[in-house]
N, C-alpha and C. Protein backbone atom coordinates (compact mmCIF):
# COMPACT_ATOMS: atom_id res chain seq x y z
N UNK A 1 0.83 -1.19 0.00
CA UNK A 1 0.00 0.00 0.00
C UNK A 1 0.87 1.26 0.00
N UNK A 2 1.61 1.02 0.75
CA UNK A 2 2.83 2.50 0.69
C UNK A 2 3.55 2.93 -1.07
N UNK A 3 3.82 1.49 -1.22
CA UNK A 3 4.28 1.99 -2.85
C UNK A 3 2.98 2.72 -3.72
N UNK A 4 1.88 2.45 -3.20
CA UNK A 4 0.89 3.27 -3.99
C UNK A 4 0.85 4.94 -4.04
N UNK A 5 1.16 5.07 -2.60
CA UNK A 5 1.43 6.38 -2.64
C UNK A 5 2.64 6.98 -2.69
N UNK A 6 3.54 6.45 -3.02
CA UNK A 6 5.22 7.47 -2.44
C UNK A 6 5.06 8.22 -3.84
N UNK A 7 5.76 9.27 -2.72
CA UNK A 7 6.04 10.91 -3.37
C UNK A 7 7.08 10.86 -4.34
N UNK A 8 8.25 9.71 -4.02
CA UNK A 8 9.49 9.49 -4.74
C UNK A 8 9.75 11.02 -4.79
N UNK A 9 11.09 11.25 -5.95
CA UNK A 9 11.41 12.66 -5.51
C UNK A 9 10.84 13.39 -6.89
N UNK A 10 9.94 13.12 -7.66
CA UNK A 10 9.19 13.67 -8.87
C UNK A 10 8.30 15.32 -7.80
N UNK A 11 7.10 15.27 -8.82
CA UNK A 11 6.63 16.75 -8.53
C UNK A 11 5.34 16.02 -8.57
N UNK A 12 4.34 16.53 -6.97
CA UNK A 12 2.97 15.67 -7.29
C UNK A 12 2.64 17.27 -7.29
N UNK A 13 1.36 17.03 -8.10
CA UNK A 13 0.53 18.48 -8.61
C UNK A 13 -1.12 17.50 -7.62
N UNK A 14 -1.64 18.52 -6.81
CA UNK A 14 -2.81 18.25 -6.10
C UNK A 14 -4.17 19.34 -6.91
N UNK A 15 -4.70 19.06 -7.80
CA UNK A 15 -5.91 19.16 -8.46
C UNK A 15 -7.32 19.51 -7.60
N UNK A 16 -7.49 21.02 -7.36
CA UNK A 16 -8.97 21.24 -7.00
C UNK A 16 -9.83 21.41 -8.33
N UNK A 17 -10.73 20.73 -8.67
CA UNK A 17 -11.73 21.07 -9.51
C UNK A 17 -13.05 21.82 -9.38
N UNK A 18 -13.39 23.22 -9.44
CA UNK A 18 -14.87 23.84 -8.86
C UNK A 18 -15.60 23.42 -10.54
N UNK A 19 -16.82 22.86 -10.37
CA UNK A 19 -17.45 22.82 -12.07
C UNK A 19 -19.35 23.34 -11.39
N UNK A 20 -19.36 24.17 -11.99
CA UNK A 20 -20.80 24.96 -11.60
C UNK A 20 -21.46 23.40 -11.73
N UNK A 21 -21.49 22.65 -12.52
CA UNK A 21 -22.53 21.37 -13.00
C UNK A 21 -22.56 20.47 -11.68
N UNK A 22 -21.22 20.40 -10.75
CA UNK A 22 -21.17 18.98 -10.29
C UNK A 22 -20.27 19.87 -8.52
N UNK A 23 -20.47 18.75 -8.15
CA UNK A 23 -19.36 19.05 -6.63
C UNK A 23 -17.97 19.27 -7.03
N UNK A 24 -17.47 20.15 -5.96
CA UNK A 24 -15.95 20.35 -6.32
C UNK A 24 -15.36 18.64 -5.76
N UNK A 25 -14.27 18.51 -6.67
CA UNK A 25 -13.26 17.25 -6.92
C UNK A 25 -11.73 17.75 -6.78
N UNK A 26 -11.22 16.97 -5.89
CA UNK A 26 -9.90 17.08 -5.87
C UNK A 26 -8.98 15.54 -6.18
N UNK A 27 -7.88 15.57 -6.88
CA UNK A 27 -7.33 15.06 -7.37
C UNK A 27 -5.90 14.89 -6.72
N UNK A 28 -5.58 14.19 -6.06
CA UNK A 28 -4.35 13.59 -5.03
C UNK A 28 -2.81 13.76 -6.11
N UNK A 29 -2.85 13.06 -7.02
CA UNK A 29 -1.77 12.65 -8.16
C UNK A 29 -0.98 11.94 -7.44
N UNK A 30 -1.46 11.07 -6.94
CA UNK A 30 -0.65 9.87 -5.65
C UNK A 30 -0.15 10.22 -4.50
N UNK A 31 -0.94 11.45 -4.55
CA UNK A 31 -0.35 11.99 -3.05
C UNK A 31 -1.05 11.09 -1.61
N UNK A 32 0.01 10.83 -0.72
CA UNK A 32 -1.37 10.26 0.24
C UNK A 32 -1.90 11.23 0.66
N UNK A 33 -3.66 10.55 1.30
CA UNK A 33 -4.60 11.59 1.83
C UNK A 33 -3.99 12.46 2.91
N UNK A 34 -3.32 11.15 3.76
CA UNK A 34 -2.80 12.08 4.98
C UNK A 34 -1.73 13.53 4.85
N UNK A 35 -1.47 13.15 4.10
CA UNK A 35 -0.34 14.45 3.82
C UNK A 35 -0.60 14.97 2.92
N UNK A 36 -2.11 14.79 1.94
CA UNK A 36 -2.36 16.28 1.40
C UNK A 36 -3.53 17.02 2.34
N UNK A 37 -4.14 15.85 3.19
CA UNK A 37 -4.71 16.98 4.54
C UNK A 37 -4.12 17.95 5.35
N UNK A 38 -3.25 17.36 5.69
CA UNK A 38 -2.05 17.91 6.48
C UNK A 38 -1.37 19.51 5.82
N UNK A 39 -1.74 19.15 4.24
CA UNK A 39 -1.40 20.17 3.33
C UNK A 39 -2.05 21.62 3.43
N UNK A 40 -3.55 21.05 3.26
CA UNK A 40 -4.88 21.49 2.97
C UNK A 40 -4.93 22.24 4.67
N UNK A 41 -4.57 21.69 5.72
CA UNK A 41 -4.88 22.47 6.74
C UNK A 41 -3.84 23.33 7.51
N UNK A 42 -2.74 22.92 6.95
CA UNK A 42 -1.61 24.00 6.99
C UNK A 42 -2.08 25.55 6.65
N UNK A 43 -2.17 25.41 5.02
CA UNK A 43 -2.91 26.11 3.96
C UNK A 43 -3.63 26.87 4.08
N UNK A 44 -4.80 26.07 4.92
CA UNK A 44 -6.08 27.18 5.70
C UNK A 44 -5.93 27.92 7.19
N UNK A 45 -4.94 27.40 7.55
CA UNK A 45 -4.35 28.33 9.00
C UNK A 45 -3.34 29.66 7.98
N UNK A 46 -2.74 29.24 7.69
CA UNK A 46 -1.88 30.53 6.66
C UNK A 46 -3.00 31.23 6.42
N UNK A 47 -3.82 30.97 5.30
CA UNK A 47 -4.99 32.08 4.92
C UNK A 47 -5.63 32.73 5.94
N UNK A 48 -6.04 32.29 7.20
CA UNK A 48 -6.85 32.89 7.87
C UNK A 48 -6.40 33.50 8.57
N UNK A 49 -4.82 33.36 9.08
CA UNK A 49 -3.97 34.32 9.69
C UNK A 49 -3.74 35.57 8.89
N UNK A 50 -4.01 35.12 7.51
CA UNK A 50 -3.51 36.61 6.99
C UNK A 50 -4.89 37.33 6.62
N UNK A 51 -6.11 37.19 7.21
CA UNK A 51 -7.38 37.97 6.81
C UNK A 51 -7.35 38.97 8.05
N UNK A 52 -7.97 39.85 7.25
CA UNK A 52 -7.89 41.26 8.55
C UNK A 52 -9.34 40.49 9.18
N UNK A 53 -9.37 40.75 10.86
CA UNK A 53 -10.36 40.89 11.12
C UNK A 53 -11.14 41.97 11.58
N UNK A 54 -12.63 41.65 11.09
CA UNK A 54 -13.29 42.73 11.29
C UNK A 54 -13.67 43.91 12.72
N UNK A 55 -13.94 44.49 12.96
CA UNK A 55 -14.26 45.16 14.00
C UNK A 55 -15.69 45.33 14.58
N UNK A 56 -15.55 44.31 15.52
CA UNK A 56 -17.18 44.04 15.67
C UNK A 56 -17.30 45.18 17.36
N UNK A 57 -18.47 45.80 17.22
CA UNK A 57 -19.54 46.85 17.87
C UNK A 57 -20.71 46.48 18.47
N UNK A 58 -21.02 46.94 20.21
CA UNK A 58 -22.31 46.66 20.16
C UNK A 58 -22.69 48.34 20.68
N UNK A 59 -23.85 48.88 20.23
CA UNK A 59 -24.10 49.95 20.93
C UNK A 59 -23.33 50.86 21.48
N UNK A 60 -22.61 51.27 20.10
CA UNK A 60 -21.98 52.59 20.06
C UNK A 60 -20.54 51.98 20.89
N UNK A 61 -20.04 50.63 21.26
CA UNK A 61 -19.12 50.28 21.85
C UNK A 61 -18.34 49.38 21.25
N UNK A 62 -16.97 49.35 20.79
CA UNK A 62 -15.96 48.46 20.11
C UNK A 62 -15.80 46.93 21.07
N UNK A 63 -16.22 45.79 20.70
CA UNK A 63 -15.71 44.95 21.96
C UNK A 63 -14.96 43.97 21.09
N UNK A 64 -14.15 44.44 19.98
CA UNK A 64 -13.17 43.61 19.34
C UNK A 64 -12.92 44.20 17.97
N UNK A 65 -11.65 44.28 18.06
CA UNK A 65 -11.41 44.39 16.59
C UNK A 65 -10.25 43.96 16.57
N UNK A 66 -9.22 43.68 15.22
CA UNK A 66 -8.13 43.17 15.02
C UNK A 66 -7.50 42.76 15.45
N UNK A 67 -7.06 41.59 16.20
CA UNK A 67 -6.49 40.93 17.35
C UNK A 67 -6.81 41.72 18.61
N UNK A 68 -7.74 42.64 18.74
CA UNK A 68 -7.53 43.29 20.46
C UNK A 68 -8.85 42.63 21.03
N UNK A 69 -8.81 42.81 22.23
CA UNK A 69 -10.77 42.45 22.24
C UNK A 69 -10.50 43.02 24.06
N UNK A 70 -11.89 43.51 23.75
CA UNK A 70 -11.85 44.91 25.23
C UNK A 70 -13.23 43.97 26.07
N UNK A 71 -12.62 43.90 27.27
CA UNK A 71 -14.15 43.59 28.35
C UNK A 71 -14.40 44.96 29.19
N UNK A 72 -15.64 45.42 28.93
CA UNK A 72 -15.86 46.16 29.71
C UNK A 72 -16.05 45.97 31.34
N UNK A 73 -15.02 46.32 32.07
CA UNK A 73 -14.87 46.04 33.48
C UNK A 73 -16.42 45.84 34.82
N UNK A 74 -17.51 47.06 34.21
CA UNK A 74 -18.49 47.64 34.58
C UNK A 74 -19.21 46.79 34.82
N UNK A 75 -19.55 46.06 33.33
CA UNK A 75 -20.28 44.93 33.26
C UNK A 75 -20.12 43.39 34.01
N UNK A 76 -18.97 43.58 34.82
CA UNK A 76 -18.80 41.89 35.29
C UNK A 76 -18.71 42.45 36.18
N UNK A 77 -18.82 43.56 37.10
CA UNK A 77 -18.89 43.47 38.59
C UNK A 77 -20.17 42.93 39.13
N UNK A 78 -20.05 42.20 40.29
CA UNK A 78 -21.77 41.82 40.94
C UNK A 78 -22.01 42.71 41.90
């Protein structure tokens, strides 16, 4: 089973397909699953680290924006 997948030292190309007609398809090129998941979720931590985040507000009050996030002190006293 391992010879099915080795990377050997060639070039594997990993194939997303979007087709309006059908589900998106991805295409391994003998890559194993595990290590093009591993790929795929690397991939999506990179992207999402690099999205600005938004600046969310409640009532005229900032309680997060771009990595900061504010507790208003007021509110958690009993």
């Amino acid at each position: 089973m391992e010879d099915e997948f080795d990377l050997g030292t060639g070039l594997t190309i990993i194939n997303i397909i979007l087709d309006d007609d059908g589900p998106p398809r991805i295409d391994l090129d003998g890559c194993h699953p595990l290590v093009a998941a591993n790929i795929f979720r690397n991939a999506a931590e990179m992207i999402e680290e690099m999205m600005m985040r938004p600046t969310i507000s409640t009532f005229g009050h900032i309680i997060a924006t771009d990595e900061c996030y504010f507790i208003d002190e007021e509110d958690n006293e009993s």
